[in-house]
PDB file of N, CA and C in Angstrom:
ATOM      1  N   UNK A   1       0.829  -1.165   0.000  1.00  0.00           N
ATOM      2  CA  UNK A   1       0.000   0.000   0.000  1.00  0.00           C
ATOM      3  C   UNK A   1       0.885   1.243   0.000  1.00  0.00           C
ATOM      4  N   UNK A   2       0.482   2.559  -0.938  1.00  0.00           N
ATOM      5  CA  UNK A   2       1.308   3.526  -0.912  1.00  0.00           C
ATOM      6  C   UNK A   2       1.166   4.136   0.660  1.00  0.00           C
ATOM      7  N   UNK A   3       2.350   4.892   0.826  1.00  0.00           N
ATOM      8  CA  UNK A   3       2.513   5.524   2.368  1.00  0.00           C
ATOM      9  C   UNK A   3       1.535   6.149   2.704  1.00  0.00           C
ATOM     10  N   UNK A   4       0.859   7.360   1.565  1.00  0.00           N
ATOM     11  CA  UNK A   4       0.127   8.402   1.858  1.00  0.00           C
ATOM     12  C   UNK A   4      -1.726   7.488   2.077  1.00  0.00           C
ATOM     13  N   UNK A   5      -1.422   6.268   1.625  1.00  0.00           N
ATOM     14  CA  UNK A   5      -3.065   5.755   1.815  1.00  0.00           C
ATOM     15  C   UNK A   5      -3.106   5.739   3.179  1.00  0.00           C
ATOM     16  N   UNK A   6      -2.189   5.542   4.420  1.00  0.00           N
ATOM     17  CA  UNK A   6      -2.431   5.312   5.905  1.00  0.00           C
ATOM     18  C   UNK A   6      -3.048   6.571   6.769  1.00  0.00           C
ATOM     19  N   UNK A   7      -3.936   6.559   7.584  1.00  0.00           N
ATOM     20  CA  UNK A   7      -4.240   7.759   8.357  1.00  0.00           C
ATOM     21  C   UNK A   7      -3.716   7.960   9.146  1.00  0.00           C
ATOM     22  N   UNK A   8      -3.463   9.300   9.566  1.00  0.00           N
ATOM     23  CA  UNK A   8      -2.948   9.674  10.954  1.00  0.00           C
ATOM     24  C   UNK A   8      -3.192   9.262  12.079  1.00  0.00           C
ATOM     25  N   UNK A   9      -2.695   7.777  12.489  1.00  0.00           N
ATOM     26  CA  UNK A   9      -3.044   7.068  14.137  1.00  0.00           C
ATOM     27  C   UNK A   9      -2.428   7.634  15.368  1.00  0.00           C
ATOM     28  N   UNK A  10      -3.243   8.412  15.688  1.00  0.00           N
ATOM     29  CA  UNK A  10      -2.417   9.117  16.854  1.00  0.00           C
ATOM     30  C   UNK A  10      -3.133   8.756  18.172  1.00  0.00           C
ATOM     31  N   UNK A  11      -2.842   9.067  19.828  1.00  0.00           N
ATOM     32  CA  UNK A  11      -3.287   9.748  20.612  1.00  0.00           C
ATOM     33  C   UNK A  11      -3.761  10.449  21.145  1.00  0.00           C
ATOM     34  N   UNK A  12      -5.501  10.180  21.630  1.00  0.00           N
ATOM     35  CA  UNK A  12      -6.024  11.521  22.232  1.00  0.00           C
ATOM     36  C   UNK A  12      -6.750  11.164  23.309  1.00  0.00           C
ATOM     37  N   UNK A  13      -7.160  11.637  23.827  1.00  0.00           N
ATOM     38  CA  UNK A  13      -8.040  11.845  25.494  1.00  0.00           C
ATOM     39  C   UNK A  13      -9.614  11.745  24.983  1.00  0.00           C
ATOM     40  N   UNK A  14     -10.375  10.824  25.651  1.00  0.00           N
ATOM     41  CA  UNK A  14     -11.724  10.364  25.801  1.00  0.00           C
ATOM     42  C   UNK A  14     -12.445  11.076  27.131  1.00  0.00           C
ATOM     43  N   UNK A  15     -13.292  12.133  27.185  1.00  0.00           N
ATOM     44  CA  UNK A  15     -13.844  12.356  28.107  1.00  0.00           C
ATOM     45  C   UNK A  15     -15.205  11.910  28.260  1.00  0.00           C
ATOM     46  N   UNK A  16     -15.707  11.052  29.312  1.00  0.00           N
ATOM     47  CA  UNK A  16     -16.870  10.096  29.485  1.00  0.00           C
ATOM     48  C   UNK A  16     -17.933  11.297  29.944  1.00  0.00           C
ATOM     49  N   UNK A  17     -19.386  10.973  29.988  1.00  0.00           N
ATOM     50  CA  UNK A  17     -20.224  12.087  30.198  1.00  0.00           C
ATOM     51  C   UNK A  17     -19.946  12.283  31.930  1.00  0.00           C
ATOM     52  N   UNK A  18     -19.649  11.163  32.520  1.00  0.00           N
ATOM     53  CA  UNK A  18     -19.099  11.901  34.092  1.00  0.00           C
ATOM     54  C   UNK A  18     -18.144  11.819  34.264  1.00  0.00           C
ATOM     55  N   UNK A  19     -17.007  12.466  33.427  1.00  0.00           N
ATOM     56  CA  UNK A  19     -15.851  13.433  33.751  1.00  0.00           C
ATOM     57  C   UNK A  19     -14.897  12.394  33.613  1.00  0.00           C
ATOM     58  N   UNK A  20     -14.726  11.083  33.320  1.00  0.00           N
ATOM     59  CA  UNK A  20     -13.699  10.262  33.790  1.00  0.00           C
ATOM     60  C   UNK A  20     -13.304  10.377  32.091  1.00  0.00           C
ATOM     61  N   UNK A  21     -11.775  10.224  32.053  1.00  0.00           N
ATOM     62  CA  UNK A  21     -11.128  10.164  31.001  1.00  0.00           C
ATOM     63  C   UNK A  21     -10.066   9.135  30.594  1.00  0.00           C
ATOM     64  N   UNK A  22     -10.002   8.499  29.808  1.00  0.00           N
ATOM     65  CA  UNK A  22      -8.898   7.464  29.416  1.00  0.00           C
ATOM     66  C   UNK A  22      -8.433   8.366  27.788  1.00  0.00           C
ATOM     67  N   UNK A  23      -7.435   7.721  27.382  1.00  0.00           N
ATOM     68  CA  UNK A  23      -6.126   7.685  26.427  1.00  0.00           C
ATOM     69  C   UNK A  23      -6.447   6.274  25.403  1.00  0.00           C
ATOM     70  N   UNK A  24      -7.010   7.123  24.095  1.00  0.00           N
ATOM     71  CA  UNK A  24      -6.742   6.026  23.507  1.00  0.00           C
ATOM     72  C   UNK A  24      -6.089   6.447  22.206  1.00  0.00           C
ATOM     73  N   UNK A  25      -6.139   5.250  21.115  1.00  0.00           N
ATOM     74  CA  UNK A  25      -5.775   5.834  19.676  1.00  0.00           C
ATOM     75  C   UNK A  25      -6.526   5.973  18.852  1.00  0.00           C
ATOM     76  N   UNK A  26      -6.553   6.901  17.692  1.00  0.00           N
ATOM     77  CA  UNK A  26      -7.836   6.893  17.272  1.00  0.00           C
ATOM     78  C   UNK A  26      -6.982   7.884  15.602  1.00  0.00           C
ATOM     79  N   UNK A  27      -7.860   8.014  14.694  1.00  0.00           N
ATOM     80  CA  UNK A  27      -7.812   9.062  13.931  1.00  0.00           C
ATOM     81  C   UNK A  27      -8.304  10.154  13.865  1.00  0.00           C
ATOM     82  N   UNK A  28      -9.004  10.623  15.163  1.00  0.00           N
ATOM     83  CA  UNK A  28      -9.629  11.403  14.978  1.00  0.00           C
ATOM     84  C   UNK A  28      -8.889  13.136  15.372  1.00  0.00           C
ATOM     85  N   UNK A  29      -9.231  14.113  15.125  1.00  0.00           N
ATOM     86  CA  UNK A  29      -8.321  15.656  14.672  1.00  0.00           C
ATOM     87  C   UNK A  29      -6.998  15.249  14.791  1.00  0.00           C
ATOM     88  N   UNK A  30      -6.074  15.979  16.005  1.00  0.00           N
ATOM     89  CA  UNK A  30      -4.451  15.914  15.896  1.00  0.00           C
ATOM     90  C   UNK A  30      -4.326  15.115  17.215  1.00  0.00           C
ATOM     91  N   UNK A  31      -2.942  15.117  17.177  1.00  0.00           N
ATOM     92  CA  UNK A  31      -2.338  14.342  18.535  1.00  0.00           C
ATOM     93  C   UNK A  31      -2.398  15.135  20.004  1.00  0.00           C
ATOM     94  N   UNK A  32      -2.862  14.541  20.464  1.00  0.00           N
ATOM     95  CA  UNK A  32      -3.426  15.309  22.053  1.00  0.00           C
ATOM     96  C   UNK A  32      -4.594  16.004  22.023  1.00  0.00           C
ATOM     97  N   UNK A  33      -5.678  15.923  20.741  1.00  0.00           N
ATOM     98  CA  UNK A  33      -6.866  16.297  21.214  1.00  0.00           C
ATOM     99  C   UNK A  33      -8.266  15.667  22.343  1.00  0.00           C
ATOM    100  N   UNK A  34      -9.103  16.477  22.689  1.00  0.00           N
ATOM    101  CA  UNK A  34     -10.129  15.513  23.553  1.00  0.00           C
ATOM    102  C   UNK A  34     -10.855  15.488  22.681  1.00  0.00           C
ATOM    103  N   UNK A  35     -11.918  14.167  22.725  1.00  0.00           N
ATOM    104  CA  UNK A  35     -13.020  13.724  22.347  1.00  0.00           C
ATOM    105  C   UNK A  35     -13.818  14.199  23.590  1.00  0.00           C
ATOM    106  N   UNK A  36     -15.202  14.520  23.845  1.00  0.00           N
ATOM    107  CA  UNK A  36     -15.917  15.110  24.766  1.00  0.00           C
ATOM    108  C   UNK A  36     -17.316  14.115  24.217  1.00  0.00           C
ATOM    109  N   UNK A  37     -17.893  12.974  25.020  1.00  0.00           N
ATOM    110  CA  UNK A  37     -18.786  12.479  24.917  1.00  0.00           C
ATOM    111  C   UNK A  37     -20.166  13.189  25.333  1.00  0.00           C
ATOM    112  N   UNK A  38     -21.651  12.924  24.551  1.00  0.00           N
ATOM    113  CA  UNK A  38     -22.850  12.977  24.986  1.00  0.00           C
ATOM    114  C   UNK A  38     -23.150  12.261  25.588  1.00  0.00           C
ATOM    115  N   UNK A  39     -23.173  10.984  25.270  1.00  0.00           N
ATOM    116  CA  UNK A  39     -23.789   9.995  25.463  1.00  0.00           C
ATOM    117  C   UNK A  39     -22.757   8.674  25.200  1.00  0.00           C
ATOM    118  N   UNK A  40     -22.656   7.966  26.713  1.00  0.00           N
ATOM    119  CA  UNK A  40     -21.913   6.849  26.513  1.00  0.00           C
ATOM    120  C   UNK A  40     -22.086   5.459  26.937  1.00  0.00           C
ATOM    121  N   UNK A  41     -21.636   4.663  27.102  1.00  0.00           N
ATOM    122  CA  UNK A  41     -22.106   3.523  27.704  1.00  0.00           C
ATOM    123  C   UNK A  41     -22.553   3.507  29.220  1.00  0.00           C
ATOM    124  N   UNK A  42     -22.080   4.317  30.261  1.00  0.00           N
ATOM    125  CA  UNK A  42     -22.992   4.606  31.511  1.00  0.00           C
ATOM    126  C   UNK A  42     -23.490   5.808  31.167  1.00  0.00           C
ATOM    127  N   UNK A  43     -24.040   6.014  30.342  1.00  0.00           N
ATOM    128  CA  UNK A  43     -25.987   7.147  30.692  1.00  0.00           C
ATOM    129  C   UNK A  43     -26.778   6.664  29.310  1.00  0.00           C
ATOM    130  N   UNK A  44     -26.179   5.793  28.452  1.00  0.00           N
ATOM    131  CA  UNK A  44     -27.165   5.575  27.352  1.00  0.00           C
ATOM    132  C   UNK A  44     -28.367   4.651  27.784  1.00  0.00           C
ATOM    133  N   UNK A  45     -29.534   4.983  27.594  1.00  0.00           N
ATOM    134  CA  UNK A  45     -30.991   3.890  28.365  1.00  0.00           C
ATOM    135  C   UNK A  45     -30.503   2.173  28.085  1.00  0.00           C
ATOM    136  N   UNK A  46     -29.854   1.983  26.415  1.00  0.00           N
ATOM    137  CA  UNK A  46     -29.759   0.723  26.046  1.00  0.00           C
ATOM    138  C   UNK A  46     -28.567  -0.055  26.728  1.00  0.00           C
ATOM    139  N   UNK A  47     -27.972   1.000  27.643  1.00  0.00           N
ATOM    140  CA  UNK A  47     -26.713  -0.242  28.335  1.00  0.00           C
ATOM    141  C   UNK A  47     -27.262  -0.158  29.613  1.00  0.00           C
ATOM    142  N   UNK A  48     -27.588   1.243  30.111  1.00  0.00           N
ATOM    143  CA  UNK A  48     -28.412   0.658  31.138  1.00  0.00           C
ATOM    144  C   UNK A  48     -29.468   0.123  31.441  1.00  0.00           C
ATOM    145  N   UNK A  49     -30.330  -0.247  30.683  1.00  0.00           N
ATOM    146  CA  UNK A  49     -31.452  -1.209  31.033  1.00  0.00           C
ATOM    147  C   UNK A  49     -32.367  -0.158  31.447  1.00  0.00           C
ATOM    148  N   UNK A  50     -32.563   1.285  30.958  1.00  0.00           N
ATOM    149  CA  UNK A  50     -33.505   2.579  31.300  1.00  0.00           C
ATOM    150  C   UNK A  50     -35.114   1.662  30.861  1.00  0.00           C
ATOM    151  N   UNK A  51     -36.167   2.118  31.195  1.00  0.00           N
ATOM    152  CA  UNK A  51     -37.136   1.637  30.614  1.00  0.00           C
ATOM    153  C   UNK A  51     -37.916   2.479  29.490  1.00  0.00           C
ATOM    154  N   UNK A  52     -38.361   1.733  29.049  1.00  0.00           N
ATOM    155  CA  UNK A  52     -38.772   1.927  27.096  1.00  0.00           C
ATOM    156  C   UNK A  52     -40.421   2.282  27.577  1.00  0.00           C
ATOM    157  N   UNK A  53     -40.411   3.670  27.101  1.00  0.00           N
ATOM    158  CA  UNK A  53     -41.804   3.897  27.387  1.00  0.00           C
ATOM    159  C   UNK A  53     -43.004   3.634  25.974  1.00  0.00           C
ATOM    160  N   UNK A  54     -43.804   3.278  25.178  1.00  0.00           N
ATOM    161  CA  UNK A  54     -44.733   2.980  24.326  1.00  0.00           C
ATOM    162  C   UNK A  54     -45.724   3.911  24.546  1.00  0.00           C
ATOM    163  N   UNK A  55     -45.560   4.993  23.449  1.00  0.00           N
ATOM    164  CA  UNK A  55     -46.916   5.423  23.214  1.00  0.00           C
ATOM    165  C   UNK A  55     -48.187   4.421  22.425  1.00  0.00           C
ATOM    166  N   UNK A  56     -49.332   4.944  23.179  1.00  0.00           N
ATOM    167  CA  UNK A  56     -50.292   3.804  22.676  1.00  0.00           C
ATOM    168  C   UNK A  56     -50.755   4.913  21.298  1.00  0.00           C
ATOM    169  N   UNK A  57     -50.954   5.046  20.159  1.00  0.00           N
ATOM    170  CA  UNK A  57     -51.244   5.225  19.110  1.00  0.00           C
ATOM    171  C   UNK A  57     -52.564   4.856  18.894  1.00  0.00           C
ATOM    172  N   UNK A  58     -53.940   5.392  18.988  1.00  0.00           N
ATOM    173  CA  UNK A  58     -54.989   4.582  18.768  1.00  0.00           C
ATOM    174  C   UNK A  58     -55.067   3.659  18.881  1.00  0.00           C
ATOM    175  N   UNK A  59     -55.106   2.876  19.879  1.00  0.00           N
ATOM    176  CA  UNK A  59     -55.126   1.709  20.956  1.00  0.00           C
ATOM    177  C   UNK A  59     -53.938   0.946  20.172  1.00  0.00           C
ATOM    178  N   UNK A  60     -53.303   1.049  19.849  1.00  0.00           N
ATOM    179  CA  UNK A  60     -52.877  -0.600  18.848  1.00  0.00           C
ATOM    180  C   UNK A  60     -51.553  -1.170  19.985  1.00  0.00           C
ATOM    181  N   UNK A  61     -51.475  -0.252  20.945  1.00  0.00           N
ATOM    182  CA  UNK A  61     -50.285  -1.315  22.043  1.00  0.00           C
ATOM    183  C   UNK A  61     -51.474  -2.221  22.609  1.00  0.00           C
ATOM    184  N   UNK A  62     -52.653  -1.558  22.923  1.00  0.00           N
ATOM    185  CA  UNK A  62     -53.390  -2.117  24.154  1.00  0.00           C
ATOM    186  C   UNK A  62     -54.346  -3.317  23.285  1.00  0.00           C
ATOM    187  N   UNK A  63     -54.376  -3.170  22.135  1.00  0.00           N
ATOM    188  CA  UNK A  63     -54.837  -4.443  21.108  1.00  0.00           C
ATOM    189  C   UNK A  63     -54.069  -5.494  20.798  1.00  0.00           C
ATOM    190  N   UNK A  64     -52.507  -5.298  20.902  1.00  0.00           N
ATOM    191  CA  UNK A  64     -51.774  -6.098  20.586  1.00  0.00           C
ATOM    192  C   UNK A  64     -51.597  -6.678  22.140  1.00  0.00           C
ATOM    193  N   UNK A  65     -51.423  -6.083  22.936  1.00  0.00           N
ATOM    194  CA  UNK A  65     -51.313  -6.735  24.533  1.00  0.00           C
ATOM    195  C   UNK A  65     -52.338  -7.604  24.767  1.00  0.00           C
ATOM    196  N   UNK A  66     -54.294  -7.443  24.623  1.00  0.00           N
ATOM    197  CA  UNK A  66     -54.923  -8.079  24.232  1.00  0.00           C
ATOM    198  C   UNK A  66     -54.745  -9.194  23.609  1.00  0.00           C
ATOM    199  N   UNK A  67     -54.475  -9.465  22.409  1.00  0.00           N
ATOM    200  CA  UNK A  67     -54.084 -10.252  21.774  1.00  0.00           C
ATOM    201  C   UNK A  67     -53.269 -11.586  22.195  1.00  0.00           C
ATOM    202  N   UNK A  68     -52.249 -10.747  22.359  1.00  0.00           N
ATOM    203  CA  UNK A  68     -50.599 -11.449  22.357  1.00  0.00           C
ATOM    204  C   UNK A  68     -50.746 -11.577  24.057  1.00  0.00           C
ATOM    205  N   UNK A  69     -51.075 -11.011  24.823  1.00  0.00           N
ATOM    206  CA  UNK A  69     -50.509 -10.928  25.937  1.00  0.00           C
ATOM    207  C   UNK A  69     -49.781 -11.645  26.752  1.00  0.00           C
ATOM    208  N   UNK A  70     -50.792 -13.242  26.442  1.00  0.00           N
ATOM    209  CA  UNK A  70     -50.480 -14.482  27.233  1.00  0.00           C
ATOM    210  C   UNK A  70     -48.985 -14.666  27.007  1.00  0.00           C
ATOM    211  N   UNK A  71     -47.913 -14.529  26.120  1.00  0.00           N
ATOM    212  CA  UNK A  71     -46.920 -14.948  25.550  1.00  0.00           C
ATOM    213  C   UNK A  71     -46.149 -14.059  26.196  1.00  0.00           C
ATOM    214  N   UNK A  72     -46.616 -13.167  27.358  1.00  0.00           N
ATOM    215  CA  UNK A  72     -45.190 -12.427  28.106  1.00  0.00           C
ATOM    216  C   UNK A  72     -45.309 -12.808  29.104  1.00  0.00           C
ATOM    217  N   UNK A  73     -46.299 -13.790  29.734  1.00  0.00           N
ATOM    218  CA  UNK A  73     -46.292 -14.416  30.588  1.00  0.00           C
ATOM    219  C   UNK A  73     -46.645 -13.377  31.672  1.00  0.00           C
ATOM    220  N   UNK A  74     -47.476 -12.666  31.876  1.00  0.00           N
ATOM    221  CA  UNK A  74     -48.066 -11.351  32.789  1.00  0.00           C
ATOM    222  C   UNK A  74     -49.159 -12.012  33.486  1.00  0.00           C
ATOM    223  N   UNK A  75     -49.461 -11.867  34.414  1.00  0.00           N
ATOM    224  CA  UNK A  75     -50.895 -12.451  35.317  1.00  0.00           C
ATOM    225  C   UNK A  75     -51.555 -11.125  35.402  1.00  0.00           C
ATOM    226  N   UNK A  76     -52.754 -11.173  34.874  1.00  0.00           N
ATOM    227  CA  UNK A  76     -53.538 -10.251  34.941  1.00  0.00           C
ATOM    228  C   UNK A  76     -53.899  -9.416  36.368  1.00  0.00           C
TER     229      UNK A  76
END
């Protein structure tokens, strides 16, 4: 592979949404920049197990719960 096809693998600082920071490598801007997270694996709902709220849309959750219900195994 020619030289110039490789990206710049450098070093930069990961800041987590509560403040904690690690060192990794990455391509991303120059060497010694921070990355500054929104959203990461402790505050995203899907790693923590947040709960999933369902709007009912003209009944169709509470028709399909009807329906289906028996199969989540819920006692009325």
């Amino acid at each position: 592979m020619k030289p110039e096809g490789h990206p710049d693998y450098h070093f930069i600082t990961v800041v987590m949404t509560d403040g904690t920071t690690y060192k990794t490598r990455s391509t991303y801007a120059k060497e010694g920049a921070t990355l500054n997270l929104d959203i990461d694996s402790k505050s995203h709902p899907a790693y923590t197990g947040g709960q999933q709220t369902l709007l009912d849309r003209g009944g169709r959750v509470s028709r399909f719960n009807d329906k289906f219900g028996g199969f989540l195994g819920k006692k009325k």
